[in-house]
Protein backbone atom coordinates (compact mmCIF):
# COMPACT_ATOMS: atom_id res chain seq x y z
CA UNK A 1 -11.89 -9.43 -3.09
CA UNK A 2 -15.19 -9.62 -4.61
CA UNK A 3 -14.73 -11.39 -8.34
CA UNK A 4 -17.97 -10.32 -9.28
CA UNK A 5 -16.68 -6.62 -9.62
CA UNK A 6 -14.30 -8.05 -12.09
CA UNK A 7 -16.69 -10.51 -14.08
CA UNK A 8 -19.00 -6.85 -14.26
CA UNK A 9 -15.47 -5.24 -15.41
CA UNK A 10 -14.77 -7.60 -18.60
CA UNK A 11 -18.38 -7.24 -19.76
CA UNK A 12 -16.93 -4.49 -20.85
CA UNK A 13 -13.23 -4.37 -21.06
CA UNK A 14 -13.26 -7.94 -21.80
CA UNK A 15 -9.91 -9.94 -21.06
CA UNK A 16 -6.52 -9.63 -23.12
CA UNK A 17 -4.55 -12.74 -24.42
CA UNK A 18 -1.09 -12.08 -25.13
CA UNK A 19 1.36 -14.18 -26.83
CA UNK A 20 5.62 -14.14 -26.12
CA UNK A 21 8.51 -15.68 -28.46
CA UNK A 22 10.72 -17.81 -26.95
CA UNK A 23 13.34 -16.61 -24.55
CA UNK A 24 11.03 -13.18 -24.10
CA UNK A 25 11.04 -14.13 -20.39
CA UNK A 26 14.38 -14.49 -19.81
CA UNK A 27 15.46 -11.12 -21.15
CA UNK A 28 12.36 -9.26 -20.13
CA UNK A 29 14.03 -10.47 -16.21
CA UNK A 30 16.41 -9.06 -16.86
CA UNK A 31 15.71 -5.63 -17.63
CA UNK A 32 14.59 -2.68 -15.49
CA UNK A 33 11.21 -3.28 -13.94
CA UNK A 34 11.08 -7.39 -15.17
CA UNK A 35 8.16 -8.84 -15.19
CA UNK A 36 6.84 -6.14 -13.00
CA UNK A 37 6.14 -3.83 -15.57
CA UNK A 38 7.34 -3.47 -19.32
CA UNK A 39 5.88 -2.25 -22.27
CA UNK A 40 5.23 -3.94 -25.74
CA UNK A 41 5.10 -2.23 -29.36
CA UNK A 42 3.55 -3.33 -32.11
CA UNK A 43 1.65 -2.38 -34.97
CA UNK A 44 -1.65 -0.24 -34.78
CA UNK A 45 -4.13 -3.39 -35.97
CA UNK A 46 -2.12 -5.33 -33.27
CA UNK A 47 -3.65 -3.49 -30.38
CA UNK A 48 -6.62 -1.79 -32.54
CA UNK A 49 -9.45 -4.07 -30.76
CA UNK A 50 -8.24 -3.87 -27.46
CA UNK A 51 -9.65 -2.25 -24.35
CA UNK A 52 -7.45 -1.46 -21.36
CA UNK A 53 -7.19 -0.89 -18.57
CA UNK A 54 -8.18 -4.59 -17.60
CA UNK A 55 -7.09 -7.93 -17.13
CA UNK A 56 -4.69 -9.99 -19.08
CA UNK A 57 -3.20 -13.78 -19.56
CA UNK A 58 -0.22 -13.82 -21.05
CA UNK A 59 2.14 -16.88 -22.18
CA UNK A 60 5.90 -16.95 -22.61
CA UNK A 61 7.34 -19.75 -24.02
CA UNK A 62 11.04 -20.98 -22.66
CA UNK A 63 12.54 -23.52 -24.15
CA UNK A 64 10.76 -26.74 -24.05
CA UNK A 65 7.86 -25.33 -21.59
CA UNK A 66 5.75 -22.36 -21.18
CA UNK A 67 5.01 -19.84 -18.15
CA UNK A 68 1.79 -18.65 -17.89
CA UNK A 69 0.37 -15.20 -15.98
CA UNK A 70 -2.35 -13.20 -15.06
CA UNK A 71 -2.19 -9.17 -14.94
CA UNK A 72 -2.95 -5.92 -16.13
CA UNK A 73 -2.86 -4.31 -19.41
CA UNK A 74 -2.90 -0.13 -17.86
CA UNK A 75 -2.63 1.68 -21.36
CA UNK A 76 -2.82 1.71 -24.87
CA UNK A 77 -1.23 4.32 -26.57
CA UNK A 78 -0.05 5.61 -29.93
CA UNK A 79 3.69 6.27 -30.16
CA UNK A 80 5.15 6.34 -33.43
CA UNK A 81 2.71 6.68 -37.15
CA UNK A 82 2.60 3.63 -37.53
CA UNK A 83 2.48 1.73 -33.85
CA UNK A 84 0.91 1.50 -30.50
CA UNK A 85 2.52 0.41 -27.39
CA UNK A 86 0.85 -1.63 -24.39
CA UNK A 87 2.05 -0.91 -21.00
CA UNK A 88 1.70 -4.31 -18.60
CA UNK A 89 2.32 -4.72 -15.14
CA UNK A 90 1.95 -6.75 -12.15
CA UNK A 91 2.52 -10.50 -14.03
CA UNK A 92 1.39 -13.35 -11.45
CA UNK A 93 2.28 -16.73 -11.92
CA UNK A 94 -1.04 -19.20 -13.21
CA UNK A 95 -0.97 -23.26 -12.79
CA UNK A 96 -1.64 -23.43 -16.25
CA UNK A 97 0.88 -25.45 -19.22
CA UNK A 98 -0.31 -23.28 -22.19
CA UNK A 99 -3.15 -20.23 -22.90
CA UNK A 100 -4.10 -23.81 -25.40
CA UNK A 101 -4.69 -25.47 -22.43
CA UNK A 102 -7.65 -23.32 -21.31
CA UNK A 103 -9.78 -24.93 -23.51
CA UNK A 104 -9.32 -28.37 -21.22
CA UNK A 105 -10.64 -26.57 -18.25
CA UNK A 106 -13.70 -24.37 -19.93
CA UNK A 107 -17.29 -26.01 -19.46
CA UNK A 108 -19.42 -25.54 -22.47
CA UNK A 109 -18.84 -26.81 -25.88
CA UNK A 110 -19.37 -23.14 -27.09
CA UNK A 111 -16.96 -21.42 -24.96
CA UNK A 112 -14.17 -24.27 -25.95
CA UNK A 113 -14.96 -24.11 -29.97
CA UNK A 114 -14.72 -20.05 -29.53
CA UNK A 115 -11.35 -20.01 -27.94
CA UNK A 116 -9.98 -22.65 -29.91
CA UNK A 117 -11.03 -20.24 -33.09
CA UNK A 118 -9.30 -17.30 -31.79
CA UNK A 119 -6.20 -19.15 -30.59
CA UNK A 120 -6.24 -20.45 -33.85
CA UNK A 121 -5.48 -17.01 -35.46
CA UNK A 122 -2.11 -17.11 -34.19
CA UNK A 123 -2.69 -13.51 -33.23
CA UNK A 124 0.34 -12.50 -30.80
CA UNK A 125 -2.76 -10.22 -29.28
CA UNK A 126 -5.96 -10.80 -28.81
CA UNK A 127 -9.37 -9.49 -27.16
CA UNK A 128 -11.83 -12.07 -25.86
CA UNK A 129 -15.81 -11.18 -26.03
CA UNK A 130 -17.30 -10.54 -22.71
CA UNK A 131 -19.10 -14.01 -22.26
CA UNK A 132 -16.16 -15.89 -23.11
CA UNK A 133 -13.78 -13.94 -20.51
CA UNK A 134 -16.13 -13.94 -17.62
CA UNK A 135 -15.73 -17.86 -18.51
CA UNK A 136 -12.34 -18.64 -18.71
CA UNK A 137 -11.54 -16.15 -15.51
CA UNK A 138 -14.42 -18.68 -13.66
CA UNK A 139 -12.96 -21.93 -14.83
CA UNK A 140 -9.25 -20.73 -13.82
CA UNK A 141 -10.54 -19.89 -10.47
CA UNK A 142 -11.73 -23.21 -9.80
CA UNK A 143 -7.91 -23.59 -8.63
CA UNK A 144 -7.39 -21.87 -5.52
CA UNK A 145 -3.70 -20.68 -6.81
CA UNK A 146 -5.19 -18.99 -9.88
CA UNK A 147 -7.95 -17.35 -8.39
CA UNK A 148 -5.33 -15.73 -5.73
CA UNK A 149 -3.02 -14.79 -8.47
CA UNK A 150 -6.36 -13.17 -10.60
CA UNK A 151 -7.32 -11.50 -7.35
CA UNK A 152 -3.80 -9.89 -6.61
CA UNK A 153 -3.40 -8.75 -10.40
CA UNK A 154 -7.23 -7.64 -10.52
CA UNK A 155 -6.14 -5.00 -8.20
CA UNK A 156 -4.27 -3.40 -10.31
CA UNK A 157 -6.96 -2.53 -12.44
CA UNK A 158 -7.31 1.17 -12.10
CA UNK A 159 -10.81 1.96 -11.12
CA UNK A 160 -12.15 -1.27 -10.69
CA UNK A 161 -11.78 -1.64 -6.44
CA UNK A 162 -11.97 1.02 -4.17
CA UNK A 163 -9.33 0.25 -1.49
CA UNK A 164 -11.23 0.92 2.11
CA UNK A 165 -10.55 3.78 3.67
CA UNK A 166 -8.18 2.06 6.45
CA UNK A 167 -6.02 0.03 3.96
CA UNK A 168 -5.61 3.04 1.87
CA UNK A 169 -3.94 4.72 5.37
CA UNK A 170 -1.96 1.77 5.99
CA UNK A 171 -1.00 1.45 2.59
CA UNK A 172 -0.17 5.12 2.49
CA UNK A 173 1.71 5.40 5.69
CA UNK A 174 3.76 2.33 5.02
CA UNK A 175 4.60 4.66 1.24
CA UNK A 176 5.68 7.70 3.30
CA UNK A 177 8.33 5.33 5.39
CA UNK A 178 9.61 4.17 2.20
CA UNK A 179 10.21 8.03 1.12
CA UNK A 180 11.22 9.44 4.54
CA UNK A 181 14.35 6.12 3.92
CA UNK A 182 14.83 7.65 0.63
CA UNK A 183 12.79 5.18 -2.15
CA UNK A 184 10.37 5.58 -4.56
CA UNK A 185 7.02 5.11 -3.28
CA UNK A 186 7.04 2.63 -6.19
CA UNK A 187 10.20 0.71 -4.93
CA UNK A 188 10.15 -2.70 -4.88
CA UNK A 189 10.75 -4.74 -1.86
CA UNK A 190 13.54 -7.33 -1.26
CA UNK A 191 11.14 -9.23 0.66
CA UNK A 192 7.67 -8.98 1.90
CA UNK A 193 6.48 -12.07 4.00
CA UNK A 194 2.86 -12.04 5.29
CA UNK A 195 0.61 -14.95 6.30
CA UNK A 196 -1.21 -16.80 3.68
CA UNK A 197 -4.66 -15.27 3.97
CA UNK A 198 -3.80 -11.75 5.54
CA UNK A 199 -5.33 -8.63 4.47
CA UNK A 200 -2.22 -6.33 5.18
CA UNK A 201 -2.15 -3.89 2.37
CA UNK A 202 1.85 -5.09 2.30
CA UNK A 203 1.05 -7.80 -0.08
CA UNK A 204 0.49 -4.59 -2.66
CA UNK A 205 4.17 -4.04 -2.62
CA UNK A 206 5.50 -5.85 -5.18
CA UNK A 207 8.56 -7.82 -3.98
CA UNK A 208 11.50 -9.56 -6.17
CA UNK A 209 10.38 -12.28 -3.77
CA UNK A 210 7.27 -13.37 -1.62
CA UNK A 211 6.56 -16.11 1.41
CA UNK A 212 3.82 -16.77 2.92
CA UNK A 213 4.03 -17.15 6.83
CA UNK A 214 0.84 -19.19 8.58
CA UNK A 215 1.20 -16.82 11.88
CA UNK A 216 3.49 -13.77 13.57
CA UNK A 217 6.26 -15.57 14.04
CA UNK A 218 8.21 -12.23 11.99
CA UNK A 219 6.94 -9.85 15.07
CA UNK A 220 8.09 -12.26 17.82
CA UNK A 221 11.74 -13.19 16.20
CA UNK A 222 12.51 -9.38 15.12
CA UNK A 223 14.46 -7.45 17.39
CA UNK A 224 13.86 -4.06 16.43
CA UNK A 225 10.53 -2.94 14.22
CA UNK A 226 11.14 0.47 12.22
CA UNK A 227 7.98 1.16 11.10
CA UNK A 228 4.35 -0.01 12.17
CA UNK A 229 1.19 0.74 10.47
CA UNK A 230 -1.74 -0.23 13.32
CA UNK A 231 -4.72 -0.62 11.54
CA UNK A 232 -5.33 -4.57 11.34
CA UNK A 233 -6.33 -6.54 14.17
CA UNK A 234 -3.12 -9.53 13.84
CA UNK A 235 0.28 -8.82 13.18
CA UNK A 236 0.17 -9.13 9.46
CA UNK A 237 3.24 -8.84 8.07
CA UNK A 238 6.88 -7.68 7.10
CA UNK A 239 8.35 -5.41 4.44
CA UNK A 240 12.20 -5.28 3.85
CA UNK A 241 13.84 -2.77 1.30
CA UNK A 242 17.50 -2.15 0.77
CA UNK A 243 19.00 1.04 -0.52
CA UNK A 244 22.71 0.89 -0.91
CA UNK A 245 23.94 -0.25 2.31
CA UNK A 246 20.59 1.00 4.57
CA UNK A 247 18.06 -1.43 5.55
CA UNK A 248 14.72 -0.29 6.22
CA UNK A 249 11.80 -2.56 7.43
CA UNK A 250 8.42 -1.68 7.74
CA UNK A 251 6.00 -4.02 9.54
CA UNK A 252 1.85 -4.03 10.01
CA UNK A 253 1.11 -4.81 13.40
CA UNK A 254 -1.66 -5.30 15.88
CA UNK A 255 -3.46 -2.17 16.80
CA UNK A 256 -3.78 -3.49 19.64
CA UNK A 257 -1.26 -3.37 22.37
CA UNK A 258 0.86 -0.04 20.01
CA UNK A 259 -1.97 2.06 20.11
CA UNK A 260 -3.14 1.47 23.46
CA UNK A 261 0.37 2.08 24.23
CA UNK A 262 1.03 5.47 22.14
CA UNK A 263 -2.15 6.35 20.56
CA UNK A 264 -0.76 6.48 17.18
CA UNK A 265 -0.51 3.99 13.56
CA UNK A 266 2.74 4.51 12.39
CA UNK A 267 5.93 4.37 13.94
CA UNK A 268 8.81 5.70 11.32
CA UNK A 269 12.40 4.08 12.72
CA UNK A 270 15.31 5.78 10.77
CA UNK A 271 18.02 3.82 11.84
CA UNK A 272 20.91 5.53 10.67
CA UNK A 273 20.24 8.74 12.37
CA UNK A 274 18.31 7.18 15.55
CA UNK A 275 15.50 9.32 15.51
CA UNK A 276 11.65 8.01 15.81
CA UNK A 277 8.47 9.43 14.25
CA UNK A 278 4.63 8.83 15.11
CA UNK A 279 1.97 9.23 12.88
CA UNK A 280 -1.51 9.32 13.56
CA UNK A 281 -4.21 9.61 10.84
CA UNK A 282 -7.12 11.38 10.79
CA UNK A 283 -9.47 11.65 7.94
CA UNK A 284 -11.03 15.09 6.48
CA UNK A 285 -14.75 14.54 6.32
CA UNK A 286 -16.54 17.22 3.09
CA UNK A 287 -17.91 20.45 4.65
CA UNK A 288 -20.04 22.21 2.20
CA UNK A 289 -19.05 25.93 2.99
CA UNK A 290 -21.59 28.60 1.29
CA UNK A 291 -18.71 30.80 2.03
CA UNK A 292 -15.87 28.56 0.15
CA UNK A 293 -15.78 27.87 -3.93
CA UNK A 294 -16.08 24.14 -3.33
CA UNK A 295 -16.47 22.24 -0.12
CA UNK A 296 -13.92 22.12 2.56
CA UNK A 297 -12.76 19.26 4.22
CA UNK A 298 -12.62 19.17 7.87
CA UNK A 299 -12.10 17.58 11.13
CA UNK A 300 -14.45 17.49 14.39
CA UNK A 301 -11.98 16.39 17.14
CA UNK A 302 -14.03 13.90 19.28
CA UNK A 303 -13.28 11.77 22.33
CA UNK A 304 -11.21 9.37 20.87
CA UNK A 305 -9.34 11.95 19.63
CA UNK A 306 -8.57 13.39 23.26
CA UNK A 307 -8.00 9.24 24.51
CA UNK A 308 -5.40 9.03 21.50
CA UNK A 309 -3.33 12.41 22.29
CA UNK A 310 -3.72 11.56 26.10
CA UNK A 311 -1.76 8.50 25.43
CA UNK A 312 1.27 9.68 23.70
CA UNK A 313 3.45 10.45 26.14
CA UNK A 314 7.07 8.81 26.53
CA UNK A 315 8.39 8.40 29.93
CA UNK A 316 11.73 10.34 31.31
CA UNK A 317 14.79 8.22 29.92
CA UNK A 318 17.88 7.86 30.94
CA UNK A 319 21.06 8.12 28.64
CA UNK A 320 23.21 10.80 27.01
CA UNK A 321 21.75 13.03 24.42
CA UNK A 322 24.60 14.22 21.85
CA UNK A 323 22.65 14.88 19.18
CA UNK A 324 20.57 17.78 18.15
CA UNK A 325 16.87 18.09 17.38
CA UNK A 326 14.68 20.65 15.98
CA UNK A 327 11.63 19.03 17.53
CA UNK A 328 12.20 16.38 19.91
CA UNK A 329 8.51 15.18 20.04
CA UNK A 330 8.12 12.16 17.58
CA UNK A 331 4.16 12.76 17.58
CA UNK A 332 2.43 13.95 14.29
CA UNK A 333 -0.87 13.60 12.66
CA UNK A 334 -1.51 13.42 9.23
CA UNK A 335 -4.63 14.78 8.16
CA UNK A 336 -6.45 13.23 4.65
CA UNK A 337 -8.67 14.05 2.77
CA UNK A 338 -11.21 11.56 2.19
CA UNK A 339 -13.01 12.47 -1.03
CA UNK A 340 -10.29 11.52 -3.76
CA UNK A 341 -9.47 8.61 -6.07
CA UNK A 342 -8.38 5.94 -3.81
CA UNK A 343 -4.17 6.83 -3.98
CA UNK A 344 -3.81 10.49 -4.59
CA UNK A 345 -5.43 12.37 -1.68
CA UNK A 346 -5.08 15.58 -0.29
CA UNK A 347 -2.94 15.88 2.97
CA UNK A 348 -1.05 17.94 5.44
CA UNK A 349 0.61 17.25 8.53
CA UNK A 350 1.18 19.12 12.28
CA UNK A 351 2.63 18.46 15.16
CA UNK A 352 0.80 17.21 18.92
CA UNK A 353 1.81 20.83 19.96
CA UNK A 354 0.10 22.65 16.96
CA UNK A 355 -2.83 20.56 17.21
CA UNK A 356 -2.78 21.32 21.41
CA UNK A 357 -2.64 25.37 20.05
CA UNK A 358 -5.25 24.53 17.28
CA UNK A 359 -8.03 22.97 19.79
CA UNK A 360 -7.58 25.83 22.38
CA UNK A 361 -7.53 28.77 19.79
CA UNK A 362 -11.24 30.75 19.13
CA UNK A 363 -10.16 30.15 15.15
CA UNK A 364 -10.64 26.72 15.86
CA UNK A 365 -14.66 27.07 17.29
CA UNK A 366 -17.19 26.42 14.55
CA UNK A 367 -20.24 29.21 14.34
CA UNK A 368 -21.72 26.95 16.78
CA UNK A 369 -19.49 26.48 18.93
CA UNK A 370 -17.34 23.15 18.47
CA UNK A 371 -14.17 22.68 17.45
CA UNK A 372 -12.63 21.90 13.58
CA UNK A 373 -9.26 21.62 11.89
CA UNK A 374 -9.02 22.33 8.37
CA UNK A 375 -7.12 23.80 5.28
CA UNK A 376 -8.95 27.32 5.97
CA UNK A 377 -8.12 27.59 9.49
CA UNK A 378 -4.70 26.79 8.91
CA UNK A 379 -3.70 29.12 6.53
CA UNK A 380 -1.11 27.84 5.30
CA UNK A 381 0.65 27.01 8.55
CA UNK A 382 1.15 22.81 8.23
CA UNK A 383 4.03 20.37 7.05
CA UNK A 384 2.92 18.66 3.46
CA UNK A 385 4.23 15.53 3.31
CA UNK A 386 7.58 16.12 1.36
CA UNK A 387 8.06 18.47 4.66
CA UNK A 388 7.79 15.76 7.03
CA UNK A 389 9.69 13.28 4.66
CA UNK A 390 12.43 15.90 4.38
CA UNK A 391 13.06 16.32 8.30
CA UNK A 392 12.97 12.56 9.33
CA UNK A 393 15.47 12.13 6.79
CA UNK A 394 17.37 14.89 7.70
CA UNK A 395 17.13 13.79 11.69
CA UNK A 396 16.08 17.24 12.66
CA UNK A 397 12.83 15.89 14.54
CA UNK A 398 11.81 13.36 16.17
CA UNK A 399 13.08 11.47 19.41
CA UNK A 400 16.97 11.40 20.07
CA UNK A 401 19.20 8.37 19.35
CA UNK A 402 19.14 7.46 23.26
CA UNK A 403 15.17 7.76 23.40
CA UNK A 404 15.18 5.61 20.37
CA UNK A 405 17.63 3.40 21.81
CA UNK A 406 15.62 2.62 24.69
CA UNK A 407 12.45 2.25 22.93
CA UNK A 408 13.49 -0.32 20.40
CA UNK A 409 13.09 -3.30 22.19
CA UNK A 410 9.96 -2.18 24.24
CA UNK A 411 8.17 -1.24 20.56
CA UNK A 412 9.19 -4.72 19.64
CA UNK A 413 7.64 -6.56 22.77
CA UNK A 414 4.82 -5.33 22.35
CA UNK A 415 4.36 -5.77 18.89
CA UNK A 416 4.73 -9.29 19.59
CA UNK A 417 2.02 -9.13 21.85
CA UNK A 418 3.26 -8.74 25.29
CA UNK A 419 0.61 -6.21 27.16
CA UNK A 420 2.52 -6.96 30.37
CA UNK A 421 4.26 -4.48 28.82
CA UNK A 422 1.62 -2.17 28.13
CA UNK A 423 0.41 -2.40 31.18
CA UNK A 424 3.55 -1.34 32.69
CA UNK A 425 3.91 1.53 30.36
CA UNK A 426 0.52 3.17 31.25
CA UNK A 427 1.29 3.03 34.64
CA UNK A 428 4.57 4.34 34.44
CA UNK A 429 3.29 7.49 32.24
CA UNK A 430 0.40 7.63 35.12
CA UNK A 431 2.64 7.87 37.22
CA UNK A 432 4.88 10.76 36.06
CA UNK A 433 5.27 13.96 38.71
CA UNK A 434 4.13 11.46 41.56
């Protein structure tokens, strides 16, 4: 993450420093949301000088010591005639004793005699100038810990990264999982492990607990893997969330070996139903339309489009089938579009068979010829995303429970890394009607 987005950031939403009685901690734990996310009311003048959205420290006395964190003030807002309420979220642990103790750490006579004067107000809230943030966020970052922690919170910081285009798909594909098991898509984790320096957009679910794991030794010891987002080039990581009794587990994978396998980046295990789901995403590119009111997004099918649908294909398995499906192919794609704000973008979803109806149709050809899939030519005639949700939760598409059965430990293999196995899959679909 580049830090000097954020030192450009407090130059003009300059950094928050918030101040907690004693035992604040323990009962804000124990709420709701913990330190996660809560909101704080005071009075107007309290808040007045602040400047959210942007970064905060905040220090919460307990007992004899004092817990220190880094995150992200998100609103300010009036709520009563008299007061104004802060909304906080994503706290990270700093190696720091006190917000007093910043003043150790700062270089410059200046920058120490200015926070000591503001500290020195007492102020249970206060707003930093922009020279004197960029300088205490520098001097915590000397320590490796701290700068992670600022870096984490940082992101949180709406408008202040754009997340790249394939960690936004990961990110959202791993979100649609957690709503096809029934969550929130703002559902904490029980556990996310990832290894220590891994980019796997995981490590933006907020867990009630986090390791860090130094290589893939989750992919090789996990029997089955419910969900895979293939976008990163190492197996990145594990997810685990618990709903009542149900388990679900999504894991980031290697690209690798899955989608040479099945051509797709998420694989959407609901295990108490035994049915399977593949998602592949494709991004909607503008199209500016003289015909349309504002420009159309659309999608050019190219050749690694046709080497991606050529590969999913699941070979003839053996086993009873005693349950029912709607659609027995698990292959979908998801199509996105790519202008939007970096979370909420528009989608919609079809099936490998509409798409195979879409690319031979003469609605499909462009005026010059080539072939597009968009909104327009759809009319109307696609799954949104609370569609697809609905019917992998329902267990009305997607493979049956034998299929699945059988294709549990193979999935697992080779997320682990064994291309014996994909090898032995391609020529096993290559070698279908021989």
């Amino acid at each position: 993450m580049n830090l000097g987005k954020l030192r450009q950031w407090l130059e003009r939403k300059p950094l928050i420093l918030l101040r907690f009685e004693d035992g604040y901690e323990q009962a804000l734990r124990e709420s709701k949301h913990g330190i996660e996310r809560f909101t704080v009311v005071r009075p107007h003048e309290v808040f007045e000088a602040l400047k959210p959205p942007t970064l905060c420290l905040a220090e919460m006395p307990d007992g004899q010591s004092c817990n220190c964190y880094v995150g992200v003030v998100r609103h300010k807002a009036a709520v009563a005639t008299f007061e104004s309420r802060l909304t906080i979220v994503k706290l990270k642990a700093l190696n720091i004793s006190s917000l007093e103790s910043l003043v150790d750490i700062l270089t410059g006579q200046n920058f120490k005699t200015l926070l000591e004067q503001r500290l020195a107000t007492g102020a249970s809230a206060l707003g930093l100038s922009p020279k004197l943030s960029v300088a205490v966020i520098d001097a915590l970052c000397v320590d490796d810990e701290n700068r992670k922690a600022i870096e984490r919170a940082a992101f949180n910081i709406p408008g202040l990264y754009r997340m790249p285009t394939a960690a936004w798909e990961q990110l959202d594909a791993i979100r649609t999982a957690m709503a096809a098991f029934g969550l929130s898509k703002a559902a904490a984790p029980e556990l996310v492990e990832v290894p220590e320096d891994s980019d796997s957009t995981l490590s933006h679910l907020e867990p009630h607990a986090s390791y860090a794991l130094e290589d893939n030794v989750i992919a090789k010891d996990a029997s089955v893997i419910p969900g895979f987002s293939l976008i990163e080039k190492h197996v990145t990581g594990r997810a685990v969330f618990l709903h009542g009794q149900e388990r679900l587990e999504v894991y980031t994978a290697n690209r690798g070996p899955l989608e040479t396998m099945l051509g797709v980046d998420l694989v959407y295990v609901n295990r108490t139903l035994g049915n399977m789901v593949m998602v592949q995403y494709k991004m909607l590119e503008e199209y500016a339309n003289s015909d349309a009111a504002k420009p159309a997004g659309i999608f050019r099918p190219d050749d690694q489009l046709q080497d991606e649908m050529n590969r999913m294909k699941l070979p003839p398995l053996s086993g009873v089938i005693d349950d029912y499906r709607l659609y027995r192919s698990p292959f979908f794609f998801k199509f996105v579009e790519r202008r939007g704000d970096g979370e909420a973008h528009q989608s919609f979803v079809i099936s490998l068979d509409h798409l195979n109806h879409l690319l031979a149709s003469p609605k499909s050809k462009g005026p010059k010829g080539g072939v597009r899939v968009s909104y327009n030519d759809l009319a109307g005639v696609y799954l949104r995303e609370s569609d697809l949700i609905g019917l992998i939760r329902s267990g009305y598409i997607g493979t049956h429970r034998a299929e699945s059965d059988a294709l549990y430990p193979i999935i697992s293999e080779v997320a682990g890394g064994n291309r014996g196995l994909v090898l032995a899959w391609q020529r096993r679909i290559a070698g279908e009607g021989k």
